[in-house]
N, C-alpha and C. Protein backbone atom coordinates (compact mmCIF):
# COMPACT_ATOMS: atom_id res chain seq x y z
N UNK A 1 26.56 -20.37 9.39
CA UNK A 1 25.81 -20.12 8.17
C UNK A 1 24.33 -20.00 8.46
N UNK A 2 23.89 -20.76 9.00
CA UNK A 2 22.20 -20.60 9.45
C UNK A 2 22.14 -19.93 10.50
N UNK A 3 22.57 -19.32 11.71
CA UNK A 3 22.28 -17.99 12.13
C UNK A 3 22.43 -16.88 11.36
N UNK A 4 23.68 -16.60 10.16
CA UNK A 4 24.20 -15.32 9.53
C UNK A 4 22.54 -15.52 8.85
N UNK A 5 21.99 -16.34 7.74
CA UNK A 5 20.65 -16.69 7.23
C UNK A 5 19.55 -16.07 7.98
N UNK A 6 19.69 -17.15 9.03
CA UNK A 6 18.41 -16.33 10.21
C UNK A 6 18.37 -15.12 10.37
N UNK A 7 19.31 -14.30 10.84
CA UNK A 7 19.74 -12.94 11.00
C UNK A 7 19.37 -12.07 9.86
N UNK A 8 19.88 -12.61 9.11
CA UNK A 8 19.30 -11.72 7.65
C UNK A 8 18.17 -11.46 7.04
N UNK A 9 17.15 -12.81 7.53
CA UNK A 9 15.94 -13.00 7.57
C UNK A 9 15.45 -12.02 8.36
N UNK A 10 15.48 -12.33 9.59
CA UNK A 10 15.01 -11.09 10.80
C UNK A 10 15.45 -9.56 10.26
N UNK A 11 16.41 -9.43 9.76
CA UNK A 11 16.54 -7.91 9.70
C UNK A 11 15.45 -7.59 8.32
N UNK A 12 15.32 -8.53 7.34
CA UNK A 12 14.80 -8.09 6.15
C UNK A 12 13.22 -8.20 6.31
N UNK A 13 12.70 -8.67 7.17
CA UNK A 13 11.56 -8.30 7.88
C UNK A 13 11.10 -7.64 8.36
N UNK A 14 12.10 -7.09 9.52
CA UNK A 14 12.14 -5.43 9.78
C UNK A 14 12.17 -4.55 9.31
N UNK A 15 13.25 -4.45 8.55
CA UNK A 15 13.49 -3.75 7.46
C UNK A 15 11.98 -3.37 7.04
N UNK A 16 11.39 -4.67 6.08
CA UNK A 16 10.05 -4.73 5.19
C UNK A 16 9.18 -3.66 6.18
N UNK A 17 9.01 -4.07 7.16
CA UNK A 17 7.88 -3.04 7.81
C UNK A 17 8.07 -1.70 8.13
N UNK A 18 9.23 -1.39 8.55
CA UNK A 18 9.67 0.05 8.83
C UNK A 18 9.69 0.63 7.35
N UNK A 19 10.41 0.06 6.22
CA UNK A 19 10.39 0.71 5.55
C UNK A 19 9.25 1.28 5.15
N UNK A 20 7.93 0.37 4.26
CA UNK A 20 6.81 0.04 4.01
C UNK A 20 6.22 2.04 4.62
N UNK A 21 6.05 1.90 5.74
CA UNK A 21 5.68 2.93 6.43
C UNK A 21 6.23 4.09 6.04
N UNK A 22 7.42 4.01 6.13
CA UNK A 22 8.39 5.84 5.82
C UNK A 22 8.15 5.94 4.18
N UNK A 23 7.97 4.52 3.33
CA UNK A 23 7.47 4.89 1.98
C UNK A 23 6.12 5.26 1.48
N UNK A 24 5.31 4.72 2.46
CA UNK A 24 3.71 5.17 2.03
C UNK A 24 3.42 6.96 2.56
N UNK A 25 4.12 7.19 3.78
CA UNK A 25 4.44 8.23 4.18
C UNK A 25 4.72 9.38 3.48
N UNK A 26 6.21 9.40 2.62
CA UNK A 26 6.87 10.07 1.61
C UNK A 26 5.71 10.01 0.60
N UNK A 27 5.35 9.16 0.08
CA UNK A 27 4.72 8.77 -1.28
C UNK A 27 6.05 8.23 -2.15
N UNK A 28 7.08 7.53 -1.88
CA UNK A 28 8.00 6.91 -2.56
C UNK A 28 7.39 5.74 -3.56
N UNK A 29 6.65 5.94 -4.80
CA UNK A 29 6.26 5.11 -5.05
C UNK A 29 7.37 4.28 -5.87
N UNK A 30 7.88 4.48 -6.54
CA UNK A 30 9.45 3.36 -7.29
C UNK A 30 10.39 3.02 -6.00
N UNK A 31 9.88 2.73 -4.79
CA UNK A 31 11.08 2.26 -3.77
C UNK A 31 10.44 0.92 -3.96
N UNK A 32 11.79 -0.10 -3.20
CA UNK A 32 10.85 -1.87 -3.41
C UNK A 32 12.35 -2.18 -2.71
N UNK A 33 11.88 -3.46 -2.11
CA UNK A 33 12.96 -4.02 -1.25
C UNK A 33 12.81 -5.98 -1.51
N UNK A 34 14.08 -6.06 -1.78
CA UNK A 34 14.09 -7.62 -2.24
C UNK A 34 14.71 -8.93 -1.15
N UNK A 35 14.36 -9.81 -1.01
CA UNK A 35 15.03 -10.99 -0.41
C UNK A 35 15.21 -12.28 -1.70
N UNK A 36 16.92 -12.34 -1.48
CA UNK A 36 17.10 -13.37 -2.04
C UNK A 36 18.06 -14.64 -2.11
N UNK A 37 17.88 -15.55 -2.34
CA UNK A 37 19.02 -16.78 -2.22
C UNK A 37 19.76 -16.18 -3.60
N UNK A 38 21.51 -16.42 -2.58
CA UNK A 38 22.39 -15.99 -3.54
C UNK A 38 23.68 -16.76 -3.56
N UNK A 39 24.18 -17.19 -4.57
CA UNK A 39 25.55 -18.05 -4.40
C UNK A 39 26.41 -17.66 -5.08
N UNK A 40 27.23 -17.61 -4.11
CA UNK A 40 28.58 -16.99 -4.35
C UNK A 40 29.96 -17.74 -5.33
N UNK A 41 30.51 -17.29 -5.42
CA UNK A 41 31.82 -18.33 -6.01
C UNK A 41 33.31 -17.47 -6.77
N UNK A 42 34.01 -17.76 -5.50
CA UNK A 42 35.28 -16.79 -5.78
C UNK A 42 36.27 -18.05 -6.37
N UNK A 43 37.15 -17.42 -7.62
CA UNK A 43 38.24 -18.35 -8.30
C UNK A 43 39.43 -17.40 -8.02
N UNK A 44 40.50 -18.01 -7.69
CA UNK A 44 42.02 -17.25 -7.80
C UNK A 44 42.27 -18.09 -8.81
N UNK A 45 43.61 -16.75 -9.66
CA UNK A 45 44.13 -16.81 -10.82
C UNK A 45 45.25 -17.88 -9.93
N UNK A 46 45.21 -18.76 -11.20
CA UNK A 46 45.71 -20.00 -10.78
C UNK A 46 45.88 -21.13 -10.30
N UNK A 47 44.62 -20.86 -9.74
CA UNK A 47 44.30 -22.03 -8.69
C UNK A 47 42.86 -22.64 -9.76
N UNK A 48 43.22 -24.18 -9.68
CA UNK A 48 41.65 -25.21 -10.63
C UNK A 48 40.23 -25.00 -9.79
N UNK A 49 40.47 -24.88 -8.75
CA UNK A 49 39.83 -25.04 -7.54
C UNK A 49 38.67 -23.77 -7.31
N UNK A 50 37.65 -23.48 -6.78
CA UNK A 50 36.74 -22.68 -6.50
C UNK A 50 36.20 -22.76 -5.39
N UNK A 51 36.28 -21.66 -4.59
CA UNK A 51 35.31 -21.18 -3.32
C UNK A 51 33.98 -21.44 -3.83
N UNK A 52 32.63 -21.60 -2.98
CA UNK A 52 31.50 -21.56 -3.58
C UNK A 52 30.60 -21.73 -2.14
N UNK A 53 29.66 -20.90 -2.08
CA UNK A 53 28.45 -21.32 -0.84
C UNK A 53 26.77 -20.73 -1.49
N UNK A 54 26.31 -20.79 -0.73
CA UNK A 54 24.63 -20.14 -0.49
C UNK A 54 24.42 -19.06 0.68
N UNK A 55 24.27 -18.08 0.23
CA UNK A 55 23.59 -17.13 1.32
C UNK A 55 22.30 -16.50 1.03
N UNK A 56 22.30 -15.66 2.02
CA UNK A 56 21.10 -14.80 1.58
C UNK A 56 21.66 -13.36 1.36
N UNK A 57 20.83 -12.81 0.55
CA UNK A 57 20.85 -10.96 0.34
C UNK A 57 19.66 -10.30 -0.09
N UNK A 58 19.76 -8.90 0.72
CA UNK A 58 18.77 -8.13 1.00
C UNK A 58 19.35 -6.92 -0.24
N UNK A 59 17.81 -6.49 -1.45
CA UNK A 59 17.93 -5.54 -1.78
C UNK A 59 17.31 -3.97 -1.46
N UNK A 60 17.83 -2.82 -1.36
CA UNK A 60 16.90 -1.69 -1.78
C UNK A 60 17.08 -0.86 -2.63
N UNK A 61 15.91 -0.63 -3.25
CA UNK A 61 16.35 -0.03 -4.94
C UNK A 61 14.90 1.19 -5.09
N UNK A 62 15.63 1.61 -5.98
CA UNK A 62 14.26 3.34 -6.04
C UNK A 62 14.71 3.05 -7.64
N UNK A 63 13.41 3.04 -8.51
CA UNK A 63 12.73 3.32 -9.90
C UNK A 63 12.75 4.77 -10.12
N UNK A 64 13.78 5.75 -10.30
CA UNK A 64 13.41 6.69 -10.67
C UNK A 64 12.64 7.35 -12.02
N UNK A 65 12.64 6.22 -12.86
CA UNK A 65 11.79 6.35 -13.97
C UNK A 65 11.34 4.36 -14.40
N UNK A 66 10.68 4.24 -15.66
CA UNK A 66 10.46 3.04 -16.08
C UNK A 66 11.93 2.60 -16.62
N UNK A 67 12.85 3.45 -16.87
CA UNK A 67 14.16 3.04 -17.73
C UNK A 67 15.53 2.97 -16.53
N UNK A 68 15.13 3.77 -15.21
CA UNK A 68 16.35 3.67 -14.54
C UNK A 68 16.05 3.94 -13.40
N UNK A 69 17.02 3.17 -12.39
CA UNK A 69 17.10 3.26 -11.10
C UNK A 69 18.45 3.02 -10.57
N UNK A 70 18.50 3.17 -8.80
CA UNK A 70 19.49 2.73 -8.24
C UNK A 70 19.02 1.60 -7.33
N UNK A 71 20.31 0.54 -6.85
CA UNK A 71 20.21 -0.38 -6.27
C UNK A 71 20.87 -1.13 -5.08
N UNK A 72 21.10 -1.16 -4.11
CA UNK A 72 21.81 -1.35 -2.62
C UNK A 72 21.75 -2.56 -2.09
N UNK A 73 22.72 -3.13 -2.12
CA UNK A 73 22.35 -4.65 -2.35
C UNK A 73 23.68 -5.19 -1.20
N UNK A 74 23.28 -5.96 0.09
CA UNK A 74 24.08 -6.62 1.33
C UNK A 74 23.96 -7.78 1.34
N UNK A 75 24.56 -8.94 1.22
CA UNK A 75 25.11 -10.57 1.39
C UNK A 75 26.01 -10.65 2.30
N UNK A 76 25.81 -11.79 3.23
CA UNK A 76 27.02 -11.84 3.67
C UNK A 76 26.93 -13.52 4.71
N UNK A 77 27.92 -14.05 4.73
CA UNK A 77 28.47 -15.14 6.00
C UNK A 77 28.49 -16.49 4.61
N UNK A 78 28.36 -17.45 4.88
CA UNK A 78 29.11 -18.56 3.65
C UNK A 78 30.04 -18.83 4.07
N UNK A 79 30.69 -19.95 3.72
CA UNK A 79 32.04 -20.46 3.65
C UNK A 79 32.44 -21.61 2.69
N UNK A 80 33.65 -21.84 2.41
CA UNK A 80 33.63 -23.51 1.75
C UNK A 80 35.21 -23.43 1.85
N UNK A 81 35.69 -24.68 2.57
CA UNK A 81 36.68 -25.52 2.40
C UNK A 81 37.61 -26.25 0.98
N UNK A 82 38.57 -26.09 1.02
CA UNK A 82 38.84 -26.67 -0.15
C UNK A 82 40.59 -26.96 0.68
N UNK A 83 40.65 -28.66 -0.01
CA UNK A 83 41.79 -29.50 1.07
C UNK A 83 42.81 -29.88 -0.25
N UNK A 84 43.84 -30.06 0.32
CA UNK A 84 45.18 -30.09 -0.66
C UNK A 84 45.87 -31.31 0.18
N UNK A 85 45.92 -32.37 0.26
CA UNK A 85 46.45 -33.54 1.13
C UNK A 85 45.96 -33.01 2.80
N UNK A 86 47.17 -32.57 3.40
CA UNK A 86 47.09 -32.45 4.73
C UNK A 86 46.96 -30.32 4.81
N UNK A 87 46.74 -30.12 3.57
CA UNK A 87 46.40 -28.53 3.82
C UNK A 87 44.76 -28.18 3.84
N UNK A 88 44.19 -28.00 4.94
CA UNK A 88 43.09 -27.26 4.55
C UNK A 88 42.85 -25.88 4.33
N UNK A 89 42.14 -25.29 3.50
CA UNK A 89 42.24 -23.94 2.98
C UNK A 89 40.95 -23.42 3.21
N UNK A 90 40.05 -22.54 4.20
CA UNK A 90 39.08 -22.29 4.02
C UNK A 90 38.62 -20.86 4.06
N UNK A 91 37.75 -20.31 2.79
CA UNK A 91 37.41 -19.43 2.99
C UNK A 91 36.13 -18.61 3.02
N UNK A 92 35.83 -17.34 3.95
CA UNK A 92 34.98 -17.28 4.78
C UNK A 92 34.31 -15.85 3.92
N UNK A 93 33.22 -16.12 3.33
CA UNK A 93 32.94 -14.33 2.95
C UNK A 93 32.34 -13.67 3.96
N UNK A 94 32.91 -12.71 4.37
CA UNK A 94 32.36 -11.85 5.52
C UNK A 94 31.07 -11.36 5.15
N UNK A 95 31.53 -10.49 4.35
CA UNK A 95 30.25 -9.30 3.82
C UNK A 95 30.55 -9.25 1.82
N UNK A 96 29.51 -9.02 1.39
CA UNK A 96 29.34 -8.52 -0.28
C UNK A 96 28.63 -7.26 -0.18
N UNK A 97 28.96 -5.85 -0.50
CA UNK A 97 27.82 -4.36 -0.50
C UNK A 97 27.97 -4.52 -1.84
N UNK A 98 27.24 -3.41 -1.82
CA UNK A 98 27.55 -2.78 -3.50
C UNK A 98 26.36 -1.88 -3.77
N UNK A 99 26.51 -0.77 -4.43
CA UNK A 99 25.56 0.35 -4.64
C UNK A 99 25.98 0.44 -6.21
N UNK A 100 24.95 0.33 -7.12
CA UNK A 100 24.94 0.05 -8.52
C UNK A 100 23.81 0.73 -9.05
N UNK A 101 24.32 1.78 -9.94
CA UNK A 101 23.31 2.26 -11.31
C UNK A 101 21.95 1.20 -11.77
N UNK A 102 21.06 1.31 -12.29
CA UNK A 102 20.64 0.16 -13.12
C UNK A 102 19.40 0.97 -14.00
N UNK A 103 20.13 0.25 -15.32
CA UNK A 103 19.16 0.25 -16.54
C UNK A 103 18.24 -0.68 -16.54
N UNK A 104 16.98 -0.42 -17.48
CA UNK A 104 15.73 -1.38 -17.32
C UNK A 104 15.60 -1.25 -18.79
N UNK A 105 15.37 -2.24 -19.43
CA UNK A 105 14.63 -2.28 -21.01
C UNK A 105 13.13 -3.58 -20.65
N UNK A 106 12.18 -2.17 -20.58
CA UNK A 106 10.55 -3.02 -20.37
C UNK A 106 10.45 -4.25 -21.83
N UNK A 107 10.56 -5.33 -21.54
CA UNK A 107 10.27 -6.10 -22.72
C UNK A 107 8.32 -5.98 -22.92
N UNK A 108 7.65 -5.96 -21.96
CA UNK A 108 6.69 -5.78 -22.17
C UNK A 108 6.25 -5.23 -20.22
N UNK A 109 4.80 -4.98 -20.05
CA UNK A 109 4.08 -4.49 -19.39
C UNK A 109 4.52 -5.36 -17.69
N UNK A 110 5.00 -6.70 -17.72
CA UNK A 110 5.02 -7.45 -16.50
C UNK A 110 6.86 -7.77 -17.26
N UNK A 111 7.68 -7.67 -17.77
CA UNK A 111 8.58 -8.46 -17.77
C UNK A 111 10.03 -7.48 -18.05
N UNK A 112 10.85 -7.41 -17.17
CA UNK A 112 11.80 -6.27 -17.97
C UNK A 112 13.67 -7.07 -17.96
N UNK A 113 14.35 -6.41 -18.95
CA UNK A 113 15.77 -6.98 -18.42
C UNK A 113 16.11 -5.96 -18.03
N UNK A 114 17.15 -5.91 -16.95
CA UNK A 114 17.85 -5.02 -16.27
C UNK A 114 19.83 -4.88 -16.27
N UNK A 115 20.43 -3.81 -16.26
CA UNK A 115 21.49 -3.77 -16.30
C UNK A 115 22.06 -3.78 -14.87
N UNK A 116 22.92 -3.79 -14.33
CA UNK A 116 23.59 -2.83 -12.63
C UNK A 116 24.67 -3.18 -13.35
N UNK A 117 25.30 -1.76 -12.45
CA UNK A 117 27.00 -1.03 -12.72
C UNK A 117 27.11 -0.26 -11.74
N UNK A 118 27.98 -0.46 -10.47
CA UNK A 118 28.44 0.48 -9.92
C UNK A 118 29.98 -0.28 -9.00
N UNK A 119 29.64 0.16 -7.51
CA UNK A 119 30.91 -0.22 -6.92
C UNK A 119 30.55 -1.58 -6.01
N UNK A 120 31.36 -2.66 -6.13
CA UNK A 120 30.96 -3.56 -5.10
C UNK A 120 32.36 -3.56 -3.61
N UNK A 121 31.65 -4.17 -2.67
CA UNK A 121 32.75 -4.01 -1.96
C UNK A 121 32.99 -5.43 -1.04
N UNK A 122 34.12 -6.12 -0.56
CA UNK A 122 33.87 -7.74 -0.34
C UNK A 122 34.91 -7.59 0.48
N UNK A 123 34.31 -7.96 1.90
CA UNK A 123 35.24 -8.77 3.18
C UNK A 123 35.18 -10.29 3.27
N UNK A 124 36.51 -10.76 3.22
CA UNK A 124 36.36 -12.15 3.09
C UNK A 124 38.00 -12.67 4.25
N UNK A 125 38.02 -13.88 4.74
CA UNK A 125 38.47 -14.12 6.09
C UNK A 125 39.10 -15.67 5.16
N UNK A 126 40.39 -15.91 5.34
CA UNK A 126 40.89 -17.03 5.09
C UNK A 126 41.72 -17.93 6.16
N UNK A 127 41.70 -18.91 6.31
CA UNK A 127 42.16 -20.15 7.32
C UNK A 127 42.53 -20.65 6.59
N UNK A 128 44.32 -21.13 6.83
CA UNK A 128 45.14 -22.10 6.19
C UNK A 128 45.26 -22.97 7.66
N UNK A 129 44.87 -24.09 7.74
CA UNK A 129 45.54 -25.38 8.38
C UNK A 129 46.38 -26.80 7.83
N UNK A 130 47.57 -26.64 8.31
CA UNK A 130 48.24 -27.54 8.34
C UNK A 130 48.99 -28.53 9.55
N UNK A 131 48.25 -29.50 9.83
CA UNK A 131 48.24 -29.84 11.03
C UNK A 131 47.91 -29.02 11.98
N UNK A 132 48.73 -29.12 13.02
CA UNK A 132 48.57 -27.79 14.03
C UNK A 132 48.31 -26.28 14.26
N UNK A 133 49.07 -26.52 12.74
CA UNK A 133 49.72 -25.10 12.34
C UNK A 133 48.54 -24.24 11.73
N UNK A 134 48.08 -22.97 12.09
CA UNK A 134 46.78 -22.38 11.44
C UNK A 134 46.81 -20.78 11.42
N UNK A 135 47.09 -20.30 10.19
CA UNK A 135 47.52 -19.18 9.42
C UNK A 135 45.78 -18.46 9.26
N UNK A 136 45.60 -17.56 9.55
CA UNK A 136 44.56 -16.26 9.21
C UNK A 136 44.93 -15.38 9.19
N UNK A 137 43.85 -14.95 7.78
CA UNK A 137 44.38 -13.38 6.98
C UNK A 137 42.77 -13.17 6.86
N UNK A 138 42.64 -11.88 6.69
CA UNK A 138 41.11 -11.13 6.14
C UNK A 138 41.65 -10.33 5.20
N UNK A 139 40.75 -9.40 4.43
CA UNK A 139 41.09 -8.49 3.26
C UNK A 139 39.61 -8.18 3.24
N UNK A 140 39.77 -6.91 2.64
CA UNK A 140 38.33 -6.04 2.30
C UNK A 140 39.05 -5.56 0.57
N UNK A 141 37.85 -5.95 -0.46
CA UNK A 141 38.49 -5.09 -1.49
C UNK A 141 37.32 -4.75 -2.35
N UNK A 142 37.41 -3.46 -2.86
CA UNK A 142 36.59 -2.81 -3.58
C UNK A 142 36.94 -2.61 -4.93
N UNK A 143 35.99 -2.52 -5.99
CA UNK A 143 36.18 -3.09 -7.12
C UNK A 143 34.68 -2.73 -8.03
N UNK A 144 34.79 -2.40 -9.18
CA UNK A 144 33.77 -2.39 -10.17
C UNK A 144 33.03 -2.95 -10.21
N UNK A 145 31.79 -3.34 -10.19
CA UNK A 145 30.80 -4.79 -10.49
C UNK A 145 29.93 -4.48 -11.41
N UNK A 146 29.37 -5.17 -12.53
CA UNK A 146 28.17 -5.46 -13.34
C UNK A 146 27.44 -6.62 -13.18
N UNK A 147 26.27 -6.18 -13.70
CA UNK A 147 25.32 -7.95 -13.43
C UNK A 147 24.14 -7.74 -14.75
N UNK A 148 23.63 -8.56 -14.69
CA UNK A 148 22.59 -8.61 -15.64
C UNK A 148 21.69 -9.41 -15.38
N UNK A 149 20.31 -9.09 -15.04
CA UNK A 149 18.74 -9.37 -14.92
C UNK A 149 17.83 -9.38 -15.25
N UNK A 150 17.12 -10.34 -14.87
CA UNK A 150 15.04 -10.17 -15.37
C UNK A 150 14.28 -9.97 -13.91
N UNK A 151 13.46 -9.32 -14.56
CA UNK A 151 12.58 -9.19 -13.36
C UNK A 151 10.77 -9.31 -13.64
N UNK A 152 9.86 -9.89 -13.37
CA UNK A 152 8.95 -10.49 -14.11
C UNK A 152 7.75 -9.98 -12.97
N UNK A 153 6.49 -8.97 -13.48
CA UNK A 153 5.69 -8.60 -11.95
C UNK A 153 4.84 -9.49 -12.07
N UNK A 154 4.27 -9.88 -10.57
CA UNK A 154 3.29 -11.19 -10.08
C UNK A 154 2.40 -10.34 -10.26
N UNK A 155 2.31 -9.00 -9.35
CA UNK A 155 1.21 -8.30 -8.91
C UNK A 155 1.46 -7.15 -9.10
N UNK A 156 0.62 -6.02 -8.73
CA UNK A 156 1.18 -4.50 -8.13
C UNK A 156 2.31 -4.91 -7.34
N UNK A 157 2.20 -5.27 -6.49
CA UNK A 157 3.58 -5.34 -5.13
C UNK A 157 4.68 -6.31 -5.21
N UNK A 158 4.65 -7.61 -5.60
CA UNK A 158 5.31 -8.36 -5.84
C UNK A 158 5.87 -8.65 -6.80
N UNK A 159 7.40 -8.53 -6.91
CA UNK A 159 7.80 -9.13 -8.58
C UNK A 159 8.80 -10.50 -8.25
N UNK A 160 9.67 -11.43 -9.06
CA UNK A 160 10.33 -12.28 -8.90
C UNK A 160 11.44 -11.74 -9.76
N UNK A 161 12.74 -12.19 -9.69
CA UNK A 161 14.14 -11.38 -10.32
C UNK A 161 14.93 -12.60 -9.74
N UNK A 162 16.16 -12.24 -10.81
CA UNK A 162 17.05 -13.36 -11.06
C UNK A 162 18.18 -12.57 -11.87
N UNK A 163 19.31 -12.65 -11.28
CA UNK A 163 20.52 -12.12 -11.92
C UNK A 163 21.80 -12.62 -11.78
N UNK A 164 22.89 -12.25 -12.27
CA UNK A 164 24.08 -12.62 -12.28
C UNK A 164 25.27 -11.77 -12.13
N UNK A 165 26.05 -12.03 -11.60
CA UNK A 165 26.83 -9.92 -11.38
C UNK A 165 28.45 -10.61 -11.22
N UNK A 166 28.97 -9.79 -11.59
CA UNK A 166 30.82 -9.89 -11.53
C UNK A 166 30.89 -8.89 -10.54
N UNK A 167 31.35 -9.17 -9.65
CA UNK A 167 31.96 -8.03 -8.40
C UNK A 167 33.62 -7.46 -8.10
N UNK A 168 34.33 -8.13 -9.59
CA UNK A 168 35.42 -7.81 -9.29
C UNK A 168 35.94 -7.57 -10.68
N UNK A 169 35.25 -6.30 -11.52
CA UNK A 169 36.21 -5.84 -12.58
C UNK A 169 37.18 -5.59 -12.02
N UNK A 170 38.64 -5.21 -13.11
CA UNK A 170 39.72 -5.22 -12.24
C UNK A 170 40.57 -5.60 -11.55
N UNK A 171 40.10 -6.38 -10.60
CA UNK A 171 40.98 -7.26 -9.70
C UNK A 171 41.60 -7.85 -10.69
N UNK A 172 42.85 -7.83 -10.04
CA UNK A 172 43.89 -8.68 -10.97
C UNK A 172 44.37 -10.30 -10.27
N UNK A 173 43.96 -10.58 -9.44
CA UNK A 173 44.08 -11.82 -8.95
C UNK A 173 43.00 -12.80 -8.41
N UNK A 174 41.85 -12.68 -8.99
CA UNK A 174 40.19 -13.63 -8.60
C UNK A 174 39.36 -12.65 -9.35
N UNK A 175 38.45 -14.00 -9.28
CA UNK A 175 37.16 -13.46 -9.68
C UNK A 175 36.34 -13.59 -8.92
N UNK A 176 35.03 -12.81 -8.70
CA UNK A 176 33.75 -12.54 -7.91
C UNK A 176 32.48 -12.74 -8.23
N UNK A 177 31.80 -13.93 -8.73
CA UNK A 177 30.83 -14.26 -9.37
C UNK A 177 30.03 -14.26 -8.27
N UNK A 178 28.14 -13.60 -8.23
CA UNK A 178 27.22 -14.27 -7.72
C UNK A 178 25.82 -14.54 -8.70
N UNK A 179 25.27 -15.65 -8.00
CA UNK A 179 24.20 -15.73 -8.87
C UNK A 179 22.77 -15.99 -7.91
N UNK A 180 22.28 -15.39 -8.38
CA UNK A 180 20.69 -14.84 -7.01
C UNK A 180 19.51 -14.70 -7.78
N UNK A 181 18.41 -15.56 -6.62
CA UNK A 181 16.99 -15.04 -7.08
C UNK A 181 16.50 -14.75 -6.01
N UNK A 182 15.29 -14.28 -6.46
CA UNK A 182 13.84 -13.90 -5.10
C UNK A 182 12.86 -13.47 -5.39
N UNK A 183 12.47 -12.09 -4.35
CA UNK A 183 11.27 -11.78 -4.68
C UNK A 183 11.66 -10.21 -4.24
N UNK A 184 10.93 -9.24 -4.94
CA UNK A 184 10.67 -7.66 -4.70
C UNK A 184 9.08 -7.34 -4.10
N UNK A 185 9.57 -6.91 -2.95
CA UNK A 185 8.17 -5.94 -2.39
C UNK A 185 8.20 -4.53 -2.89
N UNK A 186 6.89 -4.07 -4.07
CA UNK A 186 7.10 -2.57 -4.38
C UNK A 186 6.06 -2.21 -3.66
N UNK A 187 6.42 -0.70 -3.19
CA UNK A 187 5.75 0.62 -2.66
C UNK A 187 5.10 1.39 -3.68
């Protein structure tokens, strides 16, 4: 978990600077790139019980107007255990993508709510142990997602955002909740 963190850190740093450049370049001025703490929490139908961790995720998103944009959004590594007497059950989120529409309603000049709607996509890695005995499966599944946000500007460049997103319309067997904040660097 704290290397996948670290790692994500390092790339979204990189990221920040390379991009920064190819956008002042273009003149991309509605591009902006986000870092944020995000927690996850998958439920299967049927089960009382809930997956749940902390990661990090990196956004990039283009303002094509004050009312709409698109948004590209990568999470990934977490885990959490969950034990049944002598069964341990643990599961591992690989990766969270997702490329999503998004509406903006400006509440005023620094403060807006935001919609996203598009496709999310989720690799996740499961470990059954029972005693000795130790069962692994992975799955990748793609699926509808919505979320709903604020986003509040500090500065020209900096804003803070906070949202909530379902990553698994559809699915007929779990749900895909995350819930994330941070910060946006705009171009």
């Amino acid at each position: 978990m704290k290397q996948t963190t670290l790692l994500a850190g390092l790339a979204a740093a990189i990221s920040l600077f390379t991009l920064s450049g190819v956008a002042q370049a273009v003149g991309l001025d509605g591009l902006y790139f986000g870092l944020d703490a995000q927690q996850w929490q998958l439920e299967y139908d049927g089960l009382d019980d809930e997956y749940k961790d902390t990661t990090a995720r990196i956004r990039l998103g283009y303002d094509v107007s004050r009312y709409f944009g698109i948004e590209a959004q990568l999470s990934g590594g977490g885990s959490d255990t969950l034990t049944y007497g002598p069964l341990s059950d643990e599961l591992e989120l690989d990766y969270l993508a997702g490329l999503y529409l998004k509406g903006v309603l400006p509440v005023n000049s620094d403060f807006q709510i935001y919609a996203l709607a598009g496709v999310s996509h989720a690799k996740a890695t499961e470990t059954l142990t029972y005693g000795n005995a130790t069962y692994r499966a992975s799955d990748r599944d793609s699926n509808p997602g919505i979320g709903l946000g604020v986003e509040i500007d500090v500065n020209e460049l900096f804003s803070l955002n906070a949202d909530i997103m379902r990553h698994s319309i559809g699915a007929t067997d779990y749900d895909l909740d995350t819930f994330a904040g941070g910060f946006n660097y705009h171009w």
